[in-house]
PDB file of N, CA and C in Angstrom:
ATOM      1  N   UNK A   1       0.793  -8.083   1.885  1.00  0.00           N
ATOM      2  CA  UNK A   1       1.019  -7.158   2.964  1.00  0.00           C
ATOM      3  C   UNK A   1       0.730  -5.732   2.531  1.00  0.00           C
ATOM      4  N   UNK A   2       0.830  -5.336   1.180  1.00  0.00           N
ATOM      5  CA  UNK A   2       1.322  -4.104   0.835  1.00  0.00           C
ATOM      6  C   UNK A   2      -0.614  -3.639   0.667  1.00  0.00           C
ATOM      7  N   UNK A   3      -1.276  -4.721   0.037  1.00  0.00           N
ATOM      8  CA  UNK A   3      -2.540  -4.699  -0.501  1.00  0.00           C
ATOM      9  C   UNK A   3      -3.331  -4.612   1.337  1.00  0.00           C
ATOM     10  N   UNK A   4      -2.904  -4.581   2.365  1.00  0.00           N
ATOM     11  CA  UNK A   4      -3.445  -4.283   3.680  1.00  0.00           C
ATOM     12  C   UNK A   4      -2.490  -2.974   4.615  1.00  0.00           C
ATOM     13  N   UNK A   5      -2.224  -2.153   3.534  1.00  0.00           N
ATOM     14  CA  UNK A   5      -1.654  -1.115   4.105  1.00  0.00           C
ATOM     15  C   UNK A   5      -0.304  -0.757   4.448  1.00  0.00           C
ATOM     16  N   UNK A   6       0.345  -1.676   4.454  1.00  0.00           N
ATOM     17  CA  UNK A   6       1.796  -2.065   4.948  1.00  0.00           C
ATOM     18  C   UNK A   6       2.743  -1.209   4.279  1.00  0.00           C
ATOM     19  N   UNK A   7       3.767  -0.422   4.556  1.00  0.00           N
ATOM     20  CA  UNK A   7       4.846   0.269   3.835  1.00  0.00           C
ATOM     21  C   UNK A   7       5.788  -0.399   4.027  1.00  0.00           C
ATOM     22  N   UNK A   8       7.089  -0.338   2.899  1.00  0.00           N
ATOM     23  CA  UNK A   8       8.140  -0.975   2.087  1.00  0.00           C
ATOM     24  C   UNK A   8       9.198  -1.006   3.311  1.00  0.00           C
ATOM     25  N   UNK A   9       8.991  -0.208   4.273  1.00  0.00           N
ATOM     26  CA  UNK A   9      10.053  -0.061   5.494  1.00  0.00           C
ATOM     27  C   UNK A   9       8.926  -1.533   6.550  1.00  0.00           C
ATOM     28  N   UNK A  10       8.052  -2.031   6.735  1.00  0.00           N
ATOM     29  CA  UNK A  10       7.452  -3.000   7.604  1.00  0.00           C
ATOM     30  C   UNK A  10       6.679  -4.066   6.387  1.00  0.00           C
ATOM     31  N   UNK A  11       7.119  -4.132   5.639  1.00  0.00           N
ATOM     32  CA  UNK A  11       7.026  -5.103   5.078  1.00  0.00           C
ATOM     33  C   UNK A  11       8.733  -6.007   4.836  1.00  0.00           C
ATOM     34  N   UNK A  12       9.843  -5.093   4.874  1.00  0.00           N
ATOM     35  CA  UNK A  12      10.842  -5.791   4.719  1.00  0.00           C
ATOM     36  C   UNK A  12      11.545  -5.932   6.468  1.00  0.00           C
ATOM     37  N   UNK A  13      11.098  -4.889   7.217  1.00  0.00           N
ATOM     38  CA  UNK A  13      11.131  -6.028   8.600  1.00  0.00           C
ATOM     39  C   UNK A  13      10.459  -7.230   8.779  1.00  0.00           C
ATOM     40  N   UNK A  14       9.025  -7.295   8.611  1.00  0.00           N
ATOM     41  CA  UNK A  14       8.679  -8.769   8.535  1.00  0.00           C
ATOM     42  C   UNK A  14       9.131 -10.071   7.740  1.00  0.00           C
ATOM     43  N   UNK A  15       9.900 -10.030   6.553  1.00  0.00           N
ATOM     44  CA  UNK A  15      10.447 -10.433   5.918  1.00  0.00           C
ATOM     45  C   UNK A  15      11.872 -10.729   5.685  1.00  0.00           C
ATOM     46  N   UNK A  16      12.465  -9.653   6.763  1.00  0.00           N
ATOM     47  CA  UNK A  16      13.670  -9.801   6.989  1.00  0.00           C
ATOM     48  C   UNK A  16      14.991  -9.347   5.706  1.00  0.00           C
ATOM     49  N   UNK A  17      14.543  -8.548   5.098  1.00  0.00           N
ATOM     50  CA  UNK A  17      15.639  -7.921   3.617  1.00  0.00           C
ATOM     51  C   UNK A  17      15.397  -6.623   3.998  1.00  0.00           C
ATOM     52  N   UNK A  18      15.801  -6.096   3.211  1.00  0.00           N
ATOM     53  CA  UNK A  18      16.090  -4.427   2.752  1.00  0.00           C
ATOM     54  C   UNK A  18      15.073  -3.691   2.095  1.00  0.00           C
ATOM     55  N   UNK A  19      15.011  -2.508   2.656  1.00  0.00           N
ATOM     56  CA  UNK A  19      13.546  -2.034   1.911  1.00  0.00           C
ATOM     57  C   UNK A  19      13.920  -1.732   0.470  1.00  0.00           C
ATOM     58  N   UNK A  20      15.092  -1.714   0.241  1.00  0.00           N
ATOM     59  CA  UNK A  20      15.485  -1.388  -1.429  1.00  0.00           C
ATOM     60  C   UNK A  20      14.830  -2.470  -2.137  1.00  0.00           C
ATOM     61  N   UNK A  21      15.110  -3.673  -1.538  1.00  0.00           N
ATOM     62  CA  UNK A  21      14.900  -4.937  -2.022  1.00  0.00           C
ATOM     63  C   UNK A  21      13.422  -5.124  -1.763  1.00  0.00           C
ATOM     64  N   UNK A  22      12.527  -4.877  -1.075  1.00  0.00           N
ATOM     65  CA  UNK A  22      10.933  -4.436  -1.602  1.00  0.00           C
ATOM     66  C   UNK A  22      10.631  -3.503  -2.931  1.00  0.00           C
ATOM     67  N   UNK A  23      10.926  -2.732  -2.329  1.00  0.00           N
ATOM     68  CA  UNK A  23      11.261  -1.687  -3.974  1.00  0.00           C
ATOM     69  C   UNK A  23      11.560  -2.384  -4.951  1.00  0.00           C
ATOM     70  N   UNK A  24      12.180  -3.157  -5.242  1.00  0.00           N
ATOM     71  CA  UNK A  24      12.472  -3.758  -6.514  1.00  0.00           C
ATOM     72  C   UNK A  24      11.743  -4.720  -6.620  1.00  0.00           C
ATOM     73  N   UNK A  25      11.063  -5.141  -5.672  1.00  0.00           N
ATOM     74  CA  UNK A  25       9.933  -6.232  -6.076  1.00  0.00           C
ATOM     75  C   UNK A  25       9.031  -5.334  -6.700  1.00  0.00           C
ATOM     76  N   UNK A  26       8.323  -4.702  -6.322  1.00  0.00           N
ATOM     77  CA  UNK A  26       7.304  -3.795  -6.476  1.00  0.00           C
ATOM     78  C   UNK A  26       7.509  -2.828  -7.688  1.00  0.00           C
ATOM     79  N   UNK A  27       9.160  -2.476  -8.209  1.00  0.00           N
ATOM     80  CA  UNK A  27       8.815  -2.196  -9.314  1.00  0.00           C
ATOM     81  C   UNK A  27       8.202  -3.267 -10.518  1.00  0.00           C
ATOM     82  N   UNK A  28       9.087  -4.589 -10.369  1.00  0.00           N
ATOM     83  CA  UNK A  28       8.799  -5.989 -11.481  1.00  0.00           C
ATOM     84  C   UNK A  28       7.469  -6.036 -10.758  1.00  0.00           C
ATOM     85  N   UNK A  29       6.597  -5.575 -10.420  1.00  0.00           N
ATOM     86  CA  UNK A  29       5.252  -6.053 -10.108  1.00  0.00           C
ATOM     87  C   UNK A  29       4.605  -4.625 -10.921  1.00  0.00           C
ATOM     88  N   UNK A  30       4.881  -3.498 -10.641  1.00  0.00           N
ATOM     89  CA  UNK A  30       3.875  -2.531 -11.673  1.00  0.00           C
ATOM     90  C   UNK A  30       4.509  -3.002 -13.144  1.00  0.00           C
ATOM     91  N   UNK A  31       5.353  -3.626 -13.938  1.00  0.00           N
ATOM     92  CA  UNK A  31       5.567  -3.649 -14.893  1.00  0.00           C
ATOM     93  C   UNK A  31       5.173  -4.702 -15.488  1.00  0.00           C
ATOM     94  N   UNK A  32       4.687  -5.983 -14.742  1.00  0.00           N
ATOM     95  CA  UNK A  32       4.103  -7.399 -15.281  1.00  0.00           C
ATOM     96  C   UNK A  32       2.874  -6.342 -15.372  1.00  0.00           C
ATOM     97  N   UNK A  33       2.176  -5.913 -14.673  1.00  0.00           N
ATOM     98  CA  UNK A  33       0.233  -5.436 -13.949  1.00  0.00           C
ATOM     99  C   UNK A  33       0.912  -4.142 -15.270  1.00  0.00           C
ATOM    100  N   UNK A  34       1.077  -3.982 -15.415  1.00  0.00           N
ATOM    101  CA  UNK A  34       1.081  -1.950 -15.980  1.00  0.00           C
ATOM    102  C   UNK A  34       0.443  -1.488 -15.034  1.00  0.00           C
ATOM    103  N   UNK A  35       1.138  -1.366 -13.594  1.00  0.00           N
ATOM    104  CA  UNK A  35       0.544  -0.688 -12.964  1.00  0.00           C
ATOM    105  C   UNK A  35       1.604   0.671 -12.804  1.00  0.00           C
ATOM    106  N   UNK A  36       0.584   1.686 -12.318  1.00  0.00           N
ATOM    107  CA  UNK A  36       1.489   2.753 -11.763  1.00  0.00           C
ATOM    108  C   UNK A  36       1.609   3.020 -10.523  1.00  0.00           C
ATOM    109  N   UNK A  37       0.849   2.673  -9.623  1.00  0.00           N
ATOM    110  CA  UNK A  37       1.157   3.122  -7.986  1.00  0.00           C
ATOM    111  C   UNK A  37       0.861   1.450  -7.267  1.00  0.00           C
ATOM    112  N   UNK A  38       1.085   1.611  -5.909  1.00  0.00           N
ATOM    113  CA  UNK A  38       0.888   0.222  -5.372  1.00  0.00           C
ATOM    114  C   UNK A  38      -0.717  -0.283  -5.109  1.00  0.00           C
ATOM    115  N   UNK A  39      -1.441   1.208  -5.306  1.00  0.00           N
ATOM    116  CA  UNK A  39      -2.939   0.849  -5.409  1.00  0.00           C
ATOM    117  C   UNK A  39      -3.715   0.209  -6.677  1.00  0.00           C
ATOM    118  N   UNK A  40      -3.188   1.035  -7.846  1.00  0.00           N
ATOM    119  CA  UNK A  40      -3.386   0.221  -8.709  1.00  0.00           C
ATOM    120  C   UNK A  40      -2.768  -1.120  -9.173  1.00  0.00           C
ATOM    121  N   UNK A  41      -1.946  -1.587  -8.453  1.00  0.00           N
ATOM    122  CA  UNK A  41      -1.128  -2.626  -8.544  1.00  0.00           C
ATOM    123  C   UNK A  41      -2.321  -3.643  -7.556  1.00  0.00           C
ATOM    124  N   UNK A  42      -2.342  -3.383  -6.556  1.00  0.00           N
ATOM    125  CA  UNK A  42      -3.356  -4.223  -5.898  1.00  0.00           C
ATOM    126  C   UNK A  42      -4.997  -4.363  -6.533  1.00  0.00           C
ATOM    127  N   UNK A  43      -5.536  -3.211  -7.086  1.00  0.00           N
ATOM    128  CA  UNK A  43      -6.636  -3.444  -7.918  1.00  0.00           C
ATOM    129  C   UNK A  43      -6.430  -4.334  -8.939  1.00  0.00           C
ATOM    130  N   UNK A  44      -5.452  -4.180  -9.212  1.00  0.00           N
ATOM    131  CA  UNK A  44      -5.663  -5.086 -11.095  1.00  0.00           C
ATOM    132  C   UNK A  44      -4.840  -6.764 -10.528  1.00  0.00           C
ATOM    133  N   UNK A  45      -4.173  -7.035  -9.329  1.00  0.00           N
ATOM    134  CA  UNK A  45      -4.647  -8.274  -9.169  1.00  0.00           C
ATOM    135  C   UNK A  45      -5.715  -8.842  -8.848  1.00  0.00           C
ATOM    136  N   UNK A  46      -6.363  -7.923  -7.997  1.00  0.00           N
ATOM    137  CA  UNK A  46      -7.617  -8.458  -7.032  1.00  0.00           C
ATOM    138  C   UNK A  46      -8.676  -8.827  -8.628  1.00  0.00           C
ATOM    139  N   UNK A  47      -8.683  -8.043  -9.596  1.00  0.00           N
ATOM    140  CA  UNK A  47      -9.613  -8.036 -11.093  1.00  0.00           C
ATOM    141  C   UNK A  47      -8.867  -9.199 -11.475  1.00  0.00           C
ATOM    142  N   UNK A  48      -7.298  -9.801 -11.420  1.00  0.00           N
ATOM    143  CA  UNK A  48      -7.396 -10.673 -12.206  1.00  0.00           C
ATOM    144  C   UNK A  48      -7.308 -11.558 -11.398  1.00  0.00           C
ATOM    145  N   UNK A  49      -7.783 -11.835  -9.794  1.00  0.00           N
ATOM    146  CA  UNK A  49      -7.608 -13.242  -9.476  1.00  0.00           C
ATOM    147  C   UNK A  49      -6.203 -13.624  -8.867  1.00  0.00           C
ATOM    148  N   UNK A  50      -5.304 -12.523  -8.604  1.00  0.00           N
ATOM    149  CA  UNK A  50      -4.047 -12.762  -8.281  1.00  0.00           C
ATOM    150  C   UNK A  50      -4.318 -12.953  -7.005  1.00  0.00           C
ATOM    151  N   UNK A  51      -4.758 -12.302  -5.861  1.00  0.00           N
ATOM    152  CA  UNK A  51      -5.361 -11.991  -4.618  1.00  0.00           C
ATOM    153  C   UNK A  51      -6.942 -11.935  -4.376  1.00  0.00           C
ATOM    154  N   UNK A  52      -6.957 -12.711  -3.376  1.00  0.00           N
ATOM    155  CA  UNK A  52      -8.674 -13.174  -2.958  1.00  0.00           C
ATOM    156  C   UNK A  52      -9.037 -11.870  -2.382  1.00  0.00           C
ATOM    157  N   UNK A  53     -10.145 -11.628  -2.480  1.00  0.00           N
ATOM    158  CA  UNK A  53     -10.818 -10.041  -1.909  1.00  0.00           C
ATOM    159  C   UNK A  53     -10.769 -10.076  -0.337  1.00  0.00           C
ATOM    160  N   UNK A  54     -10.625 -11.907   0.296  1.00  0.00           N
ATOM    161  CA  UNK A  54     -11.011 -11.581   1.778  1.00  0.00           C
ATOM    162  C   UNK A  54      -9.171 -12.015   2.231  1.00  0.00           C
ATOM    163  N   UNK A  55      -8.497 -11.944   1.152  1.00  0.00           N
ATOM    164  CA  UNK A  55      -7.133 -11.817   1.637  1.00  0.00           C
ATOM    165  C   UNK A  55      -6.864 -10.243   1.914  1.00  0.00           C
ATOM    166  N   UNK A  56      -7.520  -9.411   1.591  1.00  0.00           N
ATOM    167  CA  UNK A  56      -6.831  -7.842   1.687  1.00  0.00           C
ATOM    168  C   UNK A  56      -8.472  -7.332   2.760  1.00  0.00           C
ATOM    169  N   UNK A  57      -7.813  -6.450   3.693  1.00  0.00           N
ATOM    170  CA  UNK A  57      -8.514  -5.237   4.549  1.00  0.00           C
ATOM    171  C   UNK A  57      -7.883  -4.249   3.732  1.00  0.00           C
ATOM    172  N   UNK A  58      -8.667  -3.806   3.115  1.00  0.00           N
ATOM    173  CA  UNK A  58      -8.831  -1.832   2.561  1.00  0.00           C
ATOM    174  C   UNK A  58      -8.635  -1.245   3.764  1.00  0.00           C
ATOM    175  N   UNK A  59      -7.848  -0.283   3.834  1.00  0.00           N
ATOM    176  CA  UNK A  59      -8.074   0.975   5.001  1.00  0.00           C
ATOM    177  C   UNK A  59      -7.123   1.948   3.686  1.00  0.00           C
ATOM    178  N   UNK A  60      -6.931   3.195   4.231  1.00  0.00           N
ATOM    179  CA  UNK A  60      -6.534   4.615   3.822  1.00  0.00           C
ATOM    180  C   UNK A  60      -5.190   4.009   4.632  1.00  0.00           C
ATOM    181  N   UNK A  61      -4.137   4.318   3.414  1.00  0.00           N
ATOM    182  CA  UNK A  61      -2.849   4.218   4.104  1.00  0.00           C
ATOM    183  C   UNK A  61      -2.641   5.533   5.550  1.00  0.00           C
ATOM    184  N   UNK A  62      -1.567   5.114   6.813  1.00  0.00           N
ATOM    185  CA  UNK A  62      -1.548   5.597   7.531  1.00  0.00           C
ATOM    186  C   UNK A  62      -1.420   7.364   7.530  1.00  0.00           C
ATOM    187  N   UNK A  63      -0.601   7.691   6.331  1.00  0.00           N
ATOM    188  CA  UNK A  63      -0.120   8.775   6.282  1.00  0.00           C
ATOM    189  C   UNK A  63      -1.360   9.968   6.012  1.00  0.00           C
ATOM    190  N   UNK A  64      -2.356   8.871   5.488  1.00  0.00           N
ATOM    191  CA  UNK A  64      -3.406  10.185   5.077  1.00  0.00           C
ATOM    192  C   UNK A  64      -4.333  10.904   6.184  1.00  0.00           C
ATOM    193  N   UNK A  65      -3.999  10.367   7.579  1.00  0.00           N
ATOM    194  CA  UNK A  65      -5.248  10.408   8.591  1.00  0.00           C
ATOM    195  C   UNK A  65      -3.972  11.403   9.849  1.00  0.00           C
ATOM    196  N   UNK A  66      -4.507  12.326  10.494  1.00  0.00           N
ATOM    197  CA  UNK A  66      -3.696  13.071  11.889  1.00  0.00           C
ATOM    198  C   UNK A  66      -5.162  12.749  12.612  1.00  0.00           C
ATOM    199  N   UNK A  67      -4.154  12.578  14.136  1.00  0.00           N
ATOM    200  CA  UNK A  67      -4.814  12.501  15.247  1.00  0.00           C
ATOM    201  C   UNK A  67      -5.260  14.418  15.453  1.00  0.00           C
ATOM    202  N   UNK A  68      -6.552  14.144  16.117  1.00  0.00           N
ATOM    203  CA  UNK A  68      -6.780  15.351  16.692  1.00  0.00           C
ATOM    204  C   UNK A  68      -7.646  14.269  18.309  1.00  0.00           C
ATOM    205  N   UNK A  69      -8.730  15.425  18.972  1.00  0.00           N
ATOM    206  CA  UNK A  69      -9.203  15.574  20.110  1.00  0.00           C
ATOM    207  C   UNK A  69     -10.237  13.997  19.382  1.00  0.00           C
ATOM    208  N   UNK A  70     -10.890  14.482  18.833  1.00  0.00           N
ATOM    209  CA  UNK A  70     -12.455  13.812  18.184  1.00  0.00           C
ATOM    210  C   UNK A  70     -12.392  12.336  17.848  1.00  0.00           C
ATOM    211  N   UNK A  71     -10.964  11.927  17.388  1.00  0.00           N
ATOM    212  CA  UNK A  71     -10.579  10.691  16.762  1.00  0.00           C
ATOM    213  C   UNK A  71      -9.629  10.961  15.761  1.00  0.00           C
ATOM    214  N   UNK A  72      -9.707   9.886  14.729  1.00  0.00           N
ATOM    215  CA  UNK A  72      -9.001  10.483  13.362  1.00  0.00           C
ATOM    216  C   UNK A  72      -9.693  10.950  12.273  1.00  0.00           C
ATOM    217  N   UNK A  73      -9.118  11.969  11.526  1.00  0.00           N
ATOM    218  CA  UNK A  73      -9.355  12.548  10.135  1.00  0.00           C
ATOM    219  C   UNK A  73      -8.888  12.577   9.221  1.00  0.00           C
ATOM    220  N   UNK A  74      -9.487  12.674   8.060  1.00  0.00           N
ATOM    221  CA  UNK A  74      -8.742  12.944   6.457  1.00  0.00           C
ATOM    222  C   UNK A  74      -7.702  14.375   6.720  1.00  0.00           C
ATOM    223  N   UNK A  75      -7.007  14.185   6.216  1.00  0.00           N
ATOM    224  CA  UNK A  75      -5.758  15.169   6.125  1.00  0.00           C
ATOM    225  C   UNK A  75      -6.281  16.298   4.863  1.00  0.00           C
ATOM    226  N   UNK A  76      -6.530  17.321   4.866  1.00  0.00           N
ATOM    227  CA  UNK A  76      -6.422  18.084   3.910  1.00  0.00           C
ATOM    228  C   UNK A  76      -5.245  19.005   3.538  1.00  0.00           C
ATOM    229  N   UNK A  77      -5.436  19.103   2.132  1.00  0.00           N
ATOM    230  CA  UNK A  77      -4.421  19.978   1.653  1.00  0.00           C
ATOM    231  C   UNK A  77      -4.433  21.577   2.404  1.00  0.00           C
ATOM    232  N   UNK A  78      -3.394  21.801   2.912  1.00  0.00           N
ATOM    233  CA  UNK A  78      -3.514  23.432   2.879  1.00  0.00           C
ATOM    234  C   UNK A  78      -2.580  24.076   2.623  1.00  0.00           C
ATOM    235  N   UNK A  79      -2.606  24.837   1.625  1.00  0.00           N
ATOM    236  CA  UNK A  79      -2.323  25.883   0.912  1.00  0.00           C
ATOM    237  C   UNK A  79      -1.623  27.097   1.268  1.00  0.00           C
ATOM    238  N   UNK A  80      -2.183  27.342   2.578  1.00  0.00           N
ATOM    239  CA  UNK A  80      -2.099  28.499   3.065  1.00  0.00           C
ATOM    240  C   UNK A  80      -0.032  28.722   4.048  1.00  0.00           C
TER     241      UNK A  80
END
């Protein structure tokens, strides 16, 4: 779920537990993988065969994209 975009709050509604209790999956999962984020956690199964490539849709998690007029866009940093 997590490897198709899904956050720890709708992955443990579908599942029916506590999002703490995702969280703690997901930490014992970067620490078997040495992974550090949930992206690299999903890369280094997909490299070892943990997950089939046509089990996961890639997209940009939700948070990185705002609606405007045009469609959606990359979010940039601003500074200002």
């Amino acid at each position: 779920m997590s490897a198709n975009g899904y956050s720890s709050r709708e992955i443990a509604e579908q599942l029916v537990m506590s999002p703490h209790t995702v969280n703690d999956y997901w930490r014992e999962i970067y620490r078997r993988l040495g992974a550090k984020n949930r992206e690299n956690a999903v890369a280094m199964a997909l490299v070892r065969g943990l997950i089939r490539p046509d089990e996961v849709t890639l997209r940009a998690p939700r948070w990185q994209y705002e609606s405007n007029r045009t469609g959606l866009t990359a979010r940039r940093n601003r500074t200002s």
